[in-house]
C-alpha atoms as a PDB file:
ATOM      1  CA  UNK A   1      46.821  -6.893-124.840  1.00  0.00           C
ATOM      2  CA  UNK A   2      43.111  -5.711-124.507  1.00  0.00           C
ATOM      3  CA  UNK A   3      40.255  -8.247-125.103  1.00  0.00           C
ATOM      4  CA  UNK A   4      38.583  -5.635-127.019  1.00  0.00           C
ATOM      5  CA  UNK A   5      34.971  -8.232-127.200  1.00  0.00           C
ATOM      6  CA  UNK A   6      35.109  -7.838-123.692  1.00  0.00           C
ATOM      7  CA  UNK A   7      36.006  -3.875-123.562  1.00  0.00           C
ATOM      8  CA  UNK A   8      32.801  -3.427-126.611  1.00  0.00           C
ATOM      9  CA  UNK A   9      30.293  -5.324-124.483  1.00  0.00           C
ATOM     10  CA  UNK A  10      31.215  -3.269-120.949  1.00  0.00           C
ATOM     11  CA  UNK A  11      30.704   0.378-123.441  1.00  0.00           C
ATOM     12  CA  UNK A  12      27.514  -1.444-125.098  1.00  0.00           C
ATOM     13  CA  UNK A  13      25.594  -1.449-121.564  1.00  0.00           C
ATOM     14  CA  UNK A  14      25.988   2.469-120.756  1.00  0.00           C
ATOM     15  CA  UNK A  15      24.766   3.532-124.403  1.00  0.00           C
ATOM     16  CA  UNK A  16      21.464   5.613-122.777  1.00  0.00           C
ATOM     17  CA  UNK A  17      23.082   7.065-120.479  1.00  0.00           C
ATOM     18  CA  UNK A  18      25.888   7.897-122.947  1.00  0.00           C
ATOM     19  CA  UNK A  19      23.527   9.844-124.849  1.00  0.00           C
ATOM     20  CA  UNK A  20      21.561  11.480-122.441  1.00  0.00           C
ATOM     21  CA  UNK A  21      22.570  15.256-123.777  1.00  0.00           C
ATOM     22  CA  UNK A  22      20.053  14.244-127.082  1.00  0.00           C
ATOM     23  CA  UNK A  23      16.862  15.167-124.783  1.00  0.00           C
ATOM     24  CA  UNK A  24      18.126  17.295-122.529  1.00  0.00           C
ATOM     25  CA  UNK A  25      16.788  20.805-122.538  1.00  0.00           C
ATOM     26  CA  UNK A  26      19.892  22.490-122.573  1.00  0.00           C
ATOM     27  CA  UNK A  27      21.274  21.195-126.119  1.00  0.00           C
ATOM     28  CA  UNK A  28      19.278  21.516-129.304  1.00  0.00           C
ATOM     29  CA  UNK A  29      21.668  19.536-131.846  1.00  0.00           C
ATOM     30  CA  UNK A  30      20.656  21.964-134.515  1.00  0.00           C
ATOM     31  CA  UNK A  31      22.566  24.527-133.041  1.00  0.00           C
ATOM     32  CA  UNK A  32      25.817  22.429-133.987  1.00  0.00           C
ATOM     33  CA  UNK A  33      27.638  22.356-136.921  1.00  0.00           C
ATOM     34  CA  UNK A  34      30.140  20.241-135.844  1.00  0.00           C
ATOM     35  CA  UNK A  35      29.867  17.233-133.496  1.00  0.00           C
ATOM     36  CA  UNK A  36      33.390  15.483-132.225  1.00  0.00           C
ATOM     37  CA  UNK A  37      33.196  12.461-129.689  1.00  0.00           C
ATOM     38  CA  UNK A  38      36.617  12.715-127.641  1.00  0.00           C
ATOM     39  CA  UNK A  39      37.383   8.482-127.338  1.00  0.00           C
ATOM     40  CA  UNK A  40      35.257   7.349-130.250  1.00  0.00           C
ATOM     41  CA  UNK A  41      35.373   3.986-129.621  1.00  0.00           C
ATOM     42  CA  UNK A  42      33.267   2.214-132.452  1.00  0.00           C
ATOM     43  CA  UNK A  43      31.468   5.664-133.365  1.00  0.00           C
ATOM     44  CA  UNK A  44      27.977   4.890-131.865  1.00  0.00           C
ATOM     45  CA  UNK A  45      27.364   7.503-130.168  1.00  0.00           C
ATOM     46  CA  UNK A  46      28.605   9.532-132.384  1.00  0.00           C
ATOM     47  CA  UNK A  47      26.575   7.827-135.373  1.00  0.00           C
ATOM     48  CA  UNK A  48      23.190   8.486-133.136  1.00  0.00           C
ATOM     49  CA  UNK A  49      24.613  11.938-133.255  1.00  0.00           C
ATOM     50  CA  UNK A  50      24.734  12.647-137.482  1.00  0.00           C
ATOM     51  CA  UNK A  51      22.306  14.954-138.783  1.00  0.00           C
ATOM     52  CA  UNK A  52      22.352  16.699-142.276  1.00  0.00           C
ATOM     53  CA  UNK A  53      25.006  18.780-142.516  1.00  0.00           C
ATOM     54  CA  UNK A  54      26.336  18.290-139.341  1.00  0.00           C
ATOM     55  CA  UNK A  55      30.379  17.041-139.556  1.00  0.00           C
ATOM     56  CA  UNK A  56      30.879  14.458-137.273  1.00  0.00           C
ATOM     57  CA  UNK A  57      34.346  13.598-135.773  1.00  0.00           C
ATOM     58  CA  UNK A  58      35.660  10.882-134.023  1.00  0.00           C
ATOM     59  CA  UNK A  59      39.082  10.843-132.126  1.00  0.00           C
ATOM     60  CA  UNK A  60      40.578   7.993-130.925  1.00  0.00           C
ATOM     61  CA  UNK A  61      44.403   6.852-130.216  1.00  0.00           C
ATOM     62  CA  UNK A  62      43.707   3.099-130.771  1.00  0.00           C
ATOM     63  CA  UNK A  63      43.876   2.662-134.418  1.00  0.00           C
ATOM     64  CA  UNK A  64      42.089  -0.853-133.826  1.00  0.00           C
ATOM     65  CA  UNK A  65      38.911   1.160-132.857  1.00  0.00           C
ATOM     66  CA  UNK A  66      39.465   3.836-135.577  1.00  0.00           C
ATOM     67  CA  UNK A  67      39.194   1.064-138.430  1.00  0.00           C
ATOM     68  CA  UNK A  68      36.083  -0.224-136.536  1.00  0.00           C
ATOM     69  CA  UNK A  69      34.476   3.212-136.643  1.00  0.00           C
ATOM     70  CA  UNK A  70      35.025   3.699-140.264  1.00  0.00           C
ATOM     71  CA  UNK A  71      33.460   0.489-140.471  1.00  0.00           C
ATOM     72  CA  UNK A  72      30.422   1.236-138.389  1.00  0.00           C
ATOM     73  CA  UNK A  73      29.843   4.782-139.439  1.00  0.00           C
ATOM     74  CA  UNK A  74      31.763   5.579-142.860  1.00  0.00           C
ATOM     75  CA  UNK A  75      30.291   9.191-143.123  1.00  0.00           C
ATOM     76  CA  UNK A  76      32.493  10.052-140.203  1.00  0.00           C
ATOM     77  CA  UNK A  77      36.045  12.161-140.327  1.00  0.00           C
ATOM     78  CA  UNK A  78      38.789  10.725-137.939  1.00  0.00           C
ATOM     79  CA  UNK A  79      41.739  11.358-136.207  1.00  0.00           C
ATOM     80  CA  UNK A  80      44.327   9.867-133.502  1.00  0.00           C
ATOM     81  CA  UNK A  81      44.418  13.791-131.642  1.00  0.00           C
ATOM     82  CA  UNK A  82      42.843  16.508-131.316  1.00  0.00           C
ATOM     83  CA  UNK A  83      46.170  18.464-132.001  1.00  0.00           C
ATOM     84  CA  UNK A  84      45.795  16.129-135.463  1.00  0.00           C
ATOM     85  CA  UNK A  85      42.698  17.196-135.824  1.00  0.00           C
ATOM     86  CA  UNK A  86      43.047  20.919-135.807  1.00  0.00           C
ATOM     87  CA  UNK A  87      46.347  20.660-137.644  1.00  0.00           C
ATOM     88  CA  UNK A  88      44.081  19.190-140.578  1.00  0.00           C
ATOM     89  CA  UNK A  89      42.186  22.861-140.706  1.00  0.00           C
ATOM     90  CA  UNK A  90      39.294  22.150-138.491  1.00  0.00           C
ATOM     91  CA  UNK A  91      38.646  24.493-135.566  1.00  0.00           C
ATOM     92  CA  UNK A  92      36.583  24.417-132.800  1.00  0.00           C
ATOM     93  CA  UNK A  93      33.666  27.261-132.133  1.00  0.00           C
ATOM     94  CA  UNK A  94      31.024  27.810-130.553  1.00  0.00           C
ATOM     95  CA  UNK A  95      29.091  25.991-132.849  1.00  0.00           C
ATOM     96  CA  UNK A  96      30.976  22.851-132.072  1.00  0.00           C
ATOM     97  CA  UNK A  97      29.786  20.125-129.488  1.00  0.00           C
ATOM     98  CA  UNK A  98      32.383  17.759-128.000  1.00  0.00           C
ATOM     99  CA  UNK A  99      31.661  14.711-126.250  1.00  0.00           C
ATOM    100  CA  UNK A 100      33.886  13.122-123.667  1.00  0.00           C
ATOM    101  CA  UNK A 101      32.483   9.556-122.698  1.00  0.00           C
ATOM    102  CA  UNK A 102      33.863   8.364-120.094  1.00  0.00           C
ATOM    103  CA  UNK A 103      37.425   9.257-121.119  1.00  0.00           C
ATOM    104  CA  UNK A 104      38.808  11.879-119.601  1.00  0.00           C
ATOM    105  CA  UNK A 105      39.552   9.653-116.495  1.00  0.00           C
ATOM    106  CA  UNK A 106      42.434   7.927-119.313  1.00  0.00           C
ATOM    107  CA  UNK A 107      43.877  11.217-120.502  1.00  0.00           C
ATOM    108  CA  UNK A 108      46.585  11.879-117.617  1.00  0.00           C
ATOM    109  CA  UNK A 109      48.635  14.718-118.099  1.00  0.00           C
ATOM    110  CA  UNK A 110      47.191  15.340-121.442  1.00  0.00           C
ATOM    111  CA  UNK A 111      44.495  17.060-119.933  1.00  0.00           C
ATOM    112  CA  UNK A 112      46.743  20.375-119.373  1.00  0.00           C
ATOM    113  CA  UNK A 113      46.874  20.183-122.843  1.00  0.00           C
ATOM    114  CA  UNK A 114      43.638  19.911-123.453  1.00  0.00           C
ATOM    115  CA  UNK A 115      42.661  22.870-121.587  1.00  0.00           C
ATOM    116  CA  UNK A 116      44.597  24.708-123.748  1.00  0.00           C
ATOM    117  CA  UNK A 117      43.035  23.905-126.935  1.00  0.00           C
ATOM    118  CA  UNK A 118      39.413  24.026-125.760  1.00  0.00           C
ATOM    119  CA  UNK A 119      39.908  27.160-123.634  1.00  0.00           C
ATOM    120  CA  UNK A 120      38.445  30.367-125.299  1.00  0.00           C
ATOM    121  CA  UNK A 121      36.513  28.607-127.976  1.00  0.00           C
ATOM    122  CA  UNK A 122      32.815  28.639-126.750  1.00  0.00           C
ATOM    123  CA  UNK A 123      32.149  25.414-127.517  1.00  0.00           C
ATOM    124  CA  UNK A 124      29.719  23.451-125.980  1.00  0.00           C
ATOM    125  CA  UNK A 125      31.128  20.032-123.422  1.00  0.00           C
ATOM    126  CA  UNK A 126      28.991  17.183-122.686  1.00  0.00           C
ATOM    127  CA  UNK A 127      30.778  14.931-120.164  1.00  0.00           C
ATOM    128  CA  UNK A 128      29.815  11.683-118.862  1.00  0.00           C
ATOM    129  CA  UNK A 129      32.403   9.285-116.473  1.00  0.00           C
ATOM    130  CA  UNK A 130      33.148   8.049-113.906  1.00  0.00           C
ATOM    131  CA  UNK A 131      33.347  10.276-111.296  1.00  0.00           C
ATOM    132  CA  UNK A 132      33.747  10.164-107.086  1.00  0.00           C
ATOM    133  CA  UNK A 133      32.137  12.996-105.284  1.00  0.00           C
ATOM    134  CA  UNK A 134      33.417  14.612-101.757  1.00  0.00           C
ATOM    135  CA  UNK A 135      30.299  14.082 -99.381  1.00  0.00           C
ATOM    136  CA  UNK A 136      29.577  10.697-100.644  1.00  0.00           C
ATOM    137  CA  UNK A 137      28.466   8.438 -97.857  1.00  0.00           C
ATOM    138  CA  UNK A 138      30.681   5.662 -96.929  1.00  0.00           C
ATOM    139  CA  UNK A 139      30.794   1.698 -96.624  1.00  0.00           C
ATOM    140  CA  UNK A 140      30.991   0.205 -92.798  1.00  0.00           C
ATOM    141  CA  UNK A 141      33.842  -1.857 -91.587  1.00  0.00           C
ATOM    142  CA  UNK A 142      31.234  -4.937 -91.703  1.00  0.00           C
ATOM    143  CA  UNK A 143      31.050  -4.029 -95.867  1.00  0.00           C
ATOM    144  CA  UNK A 144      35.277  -3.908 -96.040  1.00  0.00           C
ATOM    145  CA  UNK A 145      34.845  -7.476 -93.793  1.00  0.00           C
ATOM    146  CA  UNK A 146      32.456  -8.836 -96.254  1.00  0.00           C
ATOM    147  CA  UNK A 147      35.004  -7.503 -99.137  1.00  0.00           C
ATOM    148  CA  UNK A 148      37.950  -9.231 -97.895  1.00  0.00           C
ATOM    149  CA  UNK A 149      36.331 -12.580 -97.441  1.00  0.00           C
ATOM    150  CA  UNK A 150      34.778 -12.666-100.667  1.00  0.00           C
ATOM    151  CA  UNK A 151      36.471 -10.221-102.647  1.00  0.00           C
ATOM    152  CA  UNK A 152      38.426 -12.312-105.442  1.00  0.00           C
ATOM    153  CA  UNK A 153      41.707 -12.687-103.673  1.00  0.00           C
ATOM    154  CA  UNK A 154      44.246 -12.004-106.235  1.00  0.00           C
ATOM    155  CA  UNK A 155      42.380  -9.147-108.070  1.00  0.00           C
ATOM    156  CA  UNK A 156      41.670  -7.682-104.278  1.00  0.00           C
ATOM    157  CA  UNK A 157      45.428  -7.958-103.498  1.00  0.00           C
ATOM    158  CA  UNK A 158      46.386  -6.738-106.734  1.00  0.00           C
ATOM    159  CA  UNK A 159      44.385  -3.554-106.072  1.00  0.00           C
ATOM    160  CA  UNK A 160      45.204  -2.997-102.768  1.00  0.00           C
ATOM    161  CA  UNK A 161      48.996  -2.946-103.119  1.00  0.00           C
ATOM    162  CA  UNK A 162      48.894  -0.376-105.972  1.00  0.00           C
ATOM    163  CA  UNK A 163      45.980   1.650-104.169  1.00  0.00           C
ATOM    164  CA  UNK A 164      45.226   0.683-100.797  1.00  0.00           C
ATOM    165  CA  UNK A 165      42.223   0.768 -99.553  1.00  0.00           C
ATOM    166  CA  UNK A 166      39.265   2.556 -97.351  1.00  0.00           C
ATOM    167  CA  UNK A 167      35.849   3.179 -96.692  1.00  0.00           C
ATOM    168  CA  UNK A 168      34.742   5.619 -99.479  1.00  0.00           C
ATOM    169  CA  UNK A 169      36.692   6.095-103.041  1.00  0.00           C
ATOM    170  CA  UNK A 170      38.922   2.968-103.199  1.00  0.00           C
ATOM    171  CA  UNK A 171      36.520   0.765-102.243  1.00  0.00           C
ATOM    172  CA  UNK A 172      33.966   2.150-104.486  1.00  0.00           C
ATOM    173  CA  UNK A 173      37.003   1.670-107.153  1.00  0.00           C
ATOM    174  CA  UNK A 174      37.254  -1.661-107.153  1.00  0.00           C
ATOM    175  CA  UNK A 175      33.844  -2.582-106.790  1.00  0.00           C
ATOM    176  CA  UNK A 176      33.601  -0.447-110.647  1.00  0.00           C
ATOM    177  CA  UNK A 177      36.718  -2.850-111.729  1.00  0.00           C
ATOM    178  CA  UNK A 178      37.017  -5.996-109.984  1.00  0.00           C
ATOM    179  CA  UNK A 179      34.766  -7.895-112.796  1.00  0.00           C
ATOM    180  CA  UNK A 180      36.988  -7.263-115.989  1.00  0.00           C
ATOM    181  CA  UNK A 181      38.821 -10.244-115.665  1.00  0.00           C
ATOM    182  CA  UNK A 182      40.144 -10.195-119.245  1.00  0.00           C
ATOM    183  CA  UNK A 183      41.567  -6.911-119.347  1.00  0.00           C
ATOM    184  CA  UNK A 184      42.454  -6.821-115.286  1.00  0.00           C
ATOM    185  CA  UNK A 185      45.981  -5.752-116.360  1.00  0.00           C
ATOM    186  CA  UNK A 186      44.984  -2.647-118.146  1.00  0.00           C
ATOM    187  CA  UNK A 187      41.873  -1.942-115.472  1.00  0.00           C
ATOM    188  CA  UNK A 188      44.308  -2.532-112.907  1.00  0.00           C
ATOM    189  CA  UNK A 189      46.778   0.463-113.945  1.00  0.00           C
ATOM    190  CA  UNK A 190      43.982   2.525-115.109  1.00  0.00           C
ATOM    191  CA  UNK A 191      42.758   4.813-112.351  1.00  0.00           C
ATOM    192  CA  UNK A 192      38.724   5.281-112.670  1.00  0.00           C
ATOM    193  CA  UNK A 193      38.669   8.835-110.311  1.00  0.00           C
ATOM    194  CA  UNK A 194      42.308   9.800-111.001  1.00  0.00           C
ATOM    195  CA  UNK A 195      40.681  13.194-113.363  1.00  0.00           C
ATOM    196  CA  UNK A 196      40.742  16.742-111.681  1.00  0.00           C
ATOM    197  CA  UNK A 197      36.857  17.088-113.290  1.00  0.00           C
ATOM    198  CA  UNK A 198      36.322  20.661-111.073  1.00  0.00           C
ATOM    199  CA  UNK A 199      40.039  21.800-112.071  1.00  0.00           C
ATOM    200  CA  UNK A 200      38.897  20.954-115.626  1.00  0.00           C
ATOM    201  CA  UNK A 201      35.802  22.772-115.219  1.00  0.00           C
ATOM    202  CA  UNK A 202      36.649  25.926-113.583  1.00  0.00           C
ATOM    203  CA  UNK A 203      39.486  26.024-116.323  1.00  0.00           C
ATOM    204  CA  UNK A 204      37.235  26.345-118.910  1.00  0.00           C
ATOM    205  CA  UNK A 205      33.519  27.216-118.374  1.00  0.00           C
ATOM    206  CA  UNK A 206      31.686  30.416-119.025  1.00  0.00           C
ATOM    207  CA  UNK A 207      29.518  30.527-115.428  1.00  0.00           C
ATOM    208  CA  UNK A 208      27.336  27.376-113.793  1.00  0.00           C
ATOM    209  CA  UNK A 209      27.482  24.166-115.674  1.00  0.00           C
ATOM    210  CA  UNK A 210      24.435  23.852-117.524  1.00  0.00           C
ATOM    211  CA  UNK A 211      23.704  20.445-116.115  1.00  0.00           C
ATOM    212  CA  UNK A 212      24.799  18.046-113.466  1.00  0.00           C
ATOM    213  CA  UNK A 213      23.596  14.830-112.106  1.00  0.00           C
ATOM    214  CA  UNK A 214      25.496  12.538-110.015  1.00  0.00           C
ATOM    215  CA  UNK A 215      24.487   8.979-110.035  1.00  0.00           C
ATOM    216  CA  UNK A 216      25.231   5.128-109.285  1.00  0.00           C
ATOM    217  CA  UNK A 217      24.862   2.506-111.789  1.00  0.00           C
ATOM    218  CA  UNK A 218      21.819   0.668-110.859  1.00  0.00           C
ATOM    219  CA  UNK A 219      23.604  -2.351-112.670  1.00  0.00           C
ATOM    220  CA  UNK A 220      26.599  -1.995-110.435  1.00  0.00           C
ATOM    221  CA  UNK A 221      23.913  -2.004-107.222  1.00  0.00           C
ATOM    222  CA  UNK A 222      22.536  -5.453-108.061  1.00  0.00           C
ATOM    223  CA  UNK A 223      25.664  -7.178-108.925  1.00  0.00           C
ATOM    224  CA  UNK A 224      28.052  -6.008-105.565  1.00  0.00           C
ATOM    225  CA  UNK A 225      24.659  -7.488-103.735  1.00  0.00           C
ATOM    226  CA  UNK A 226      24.726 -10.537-105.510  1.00  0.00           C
ATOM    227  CA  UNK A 227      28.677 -11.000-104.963  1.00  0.00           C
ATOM    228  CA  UNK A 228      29.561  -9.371-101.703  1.00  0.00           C
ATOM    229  CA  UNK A 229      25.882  -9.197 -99.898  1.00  0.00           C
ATOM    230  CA  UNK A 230      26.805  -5.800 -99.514  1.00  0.00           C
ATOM    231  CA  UNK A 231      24.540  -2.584-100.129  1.00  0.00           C
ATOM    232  CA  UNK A 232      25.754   0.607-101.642  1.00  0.00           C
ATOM    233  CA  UNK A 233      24.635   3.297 -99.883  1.00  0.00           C
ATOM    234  CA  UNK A 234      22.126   5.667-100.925  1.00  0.00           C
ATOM    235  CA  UNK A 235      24.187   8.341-100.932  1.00  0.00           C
ATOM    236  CA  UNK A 236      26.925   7.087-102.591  1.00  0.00           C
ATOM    237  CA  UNK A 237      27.450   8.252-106.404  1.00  0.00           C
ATOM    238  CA  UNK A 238      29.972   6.523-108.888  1.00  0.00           C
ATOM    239  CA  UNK A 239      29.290   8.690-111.905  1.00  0.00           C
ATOM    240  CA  UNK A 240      28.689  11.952-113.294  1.00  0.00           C
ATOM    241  CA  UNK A 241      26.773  13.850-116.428  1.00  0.00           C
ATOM    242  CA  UNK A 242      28.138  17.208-117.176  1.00  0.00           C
ATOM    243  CA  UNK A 243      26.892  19.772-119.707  1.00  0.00           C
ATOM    244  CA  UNK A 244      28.604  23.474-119.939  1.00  0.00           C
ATOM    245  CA  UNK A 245      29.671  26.136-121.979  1.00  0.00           C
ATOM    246  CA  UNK A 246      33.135  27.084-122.586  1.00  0.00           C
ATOM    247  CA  UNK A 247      34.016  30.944-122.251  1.00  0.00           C
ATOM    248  CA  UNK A 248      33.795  32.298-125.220  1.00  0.00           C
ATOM    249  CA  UNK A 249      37.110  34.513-126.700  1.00  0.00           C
ATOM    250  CA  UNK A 250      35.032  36.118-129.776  1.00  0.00           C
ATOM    251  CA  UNK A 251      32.424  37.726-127.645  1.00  0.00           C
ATOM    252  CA  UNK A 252      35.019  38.841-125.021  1.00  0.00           C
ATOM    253  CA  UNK A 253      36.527  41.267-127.557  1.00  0.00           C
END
């Protein structure tokens, strides 16, 4: 069962960078008249979101999280699906914004799915997860050394027998998990770079994303030093903020 304290605090410390789309120069909010936050979680971000009539909509499959939205931001409209969410008469245009935060890494197979009910709409998709990039640079055999002596033997071995390991992406994936010791079940079995993001993207978007910036959590930096005396490289990226336009039927015609 999830320690859901411990799962609130981890979202809690990525809130700016959740909501970097509010000053970027490729989204005015007024153009919106619908906002939906894909994995609403407690509704912050999409509270931060609300303007005057502006429908916000959070969807979430945890129910537990639902009831704590409602809490946190009553003037919001919820549902467990998109597919429930649609079915309920709402539609998605290209007047709609829809945030994924970090989520889509959780959605599996669903994500064929999803490409089918975004595709053609025009709306606008602001994306932020975790994400490992082809090119990054990669840890040295003294790093995986350092790793294995001082890598929390049982969570190590844990992750190692259902992913191996390497220099580059599964190393870089446990260093993201190997600190949620409440939920390591769940974290375990929950594979952080597992989404097709450039399948996804090609899928659905009308030309060039409008924005993309690959990054490592500074946070993530200071706290592999302090446990592992090892540096992550410069190079080396662990997450990703998207913004692009989805291909638009209505104007096609």
């Amino acid at each position: 069962m999830r320690n859901y304290n411990t799962y609130l605090k981890g979202m809690s410390k990525a809130q700016t960078e959740k909501l970097f789309f509010l000053s970027n120069p490729n989204i005015n909010m007024k153009d919106y008249n619908t906002i939906i936050d894909f994995g609403c979680a407690t509704a912050d971000v999409l509270k931060c979101c609300a303007q005057t009539e502006t429908r916000c909509i959070g969807i979430d499959h945890d129910n537990y999280m639902l009831m704590k939205a409602k809490e946190n931001f009553p003037d919001g409209i919820y549902y467990n699906s998109l597919e429930q969410m649609l079915a309920d008469g709402n539609k998605i245009t290209n007047k709609t914004l829809i945030i994924f935060n970090s989520v889509l890494h959780e959605i599996g197979e669903y994500s064929g799915n999803l490409i089918k009910l975004l595709d053609g709409t025009g709306a606008t998709i602001v994306i932020r997860d975790m994400n490992y990039a082809d090119g990054n640079e990669g840890f040295s055999q003294e790093d995986l050394s350092k790793l294995v002596r001082h890598g929390y033997a049982d969570r190590l071995a844990d992750f190692i027998a259902k992913y191996g390991i390497d220099l580059g992406e599964q190393f870089l994936h446990y260093l993201l998990k190997y600190t949620y010791i409440d939920n390591w079940e769940l974290e375990l079995n929950e594979d952080y770079f597992s989404f097709d993001l450039a399948f996804f993207v090609n899928k659905l978007a009308d030309g060039k994303p409008l924005y993309s910036y690959r990054y490592m959590l500074e946070y993530k930096r200071k706290q592999v030093l302090k446990h592992f005396d090892i540096t992550i490289p410069d190079g080396m990226t662990s997450h990703i903020q998207l913004i692009f336009k989805v291909k638009n039927r209505e104007t096609e015609r």
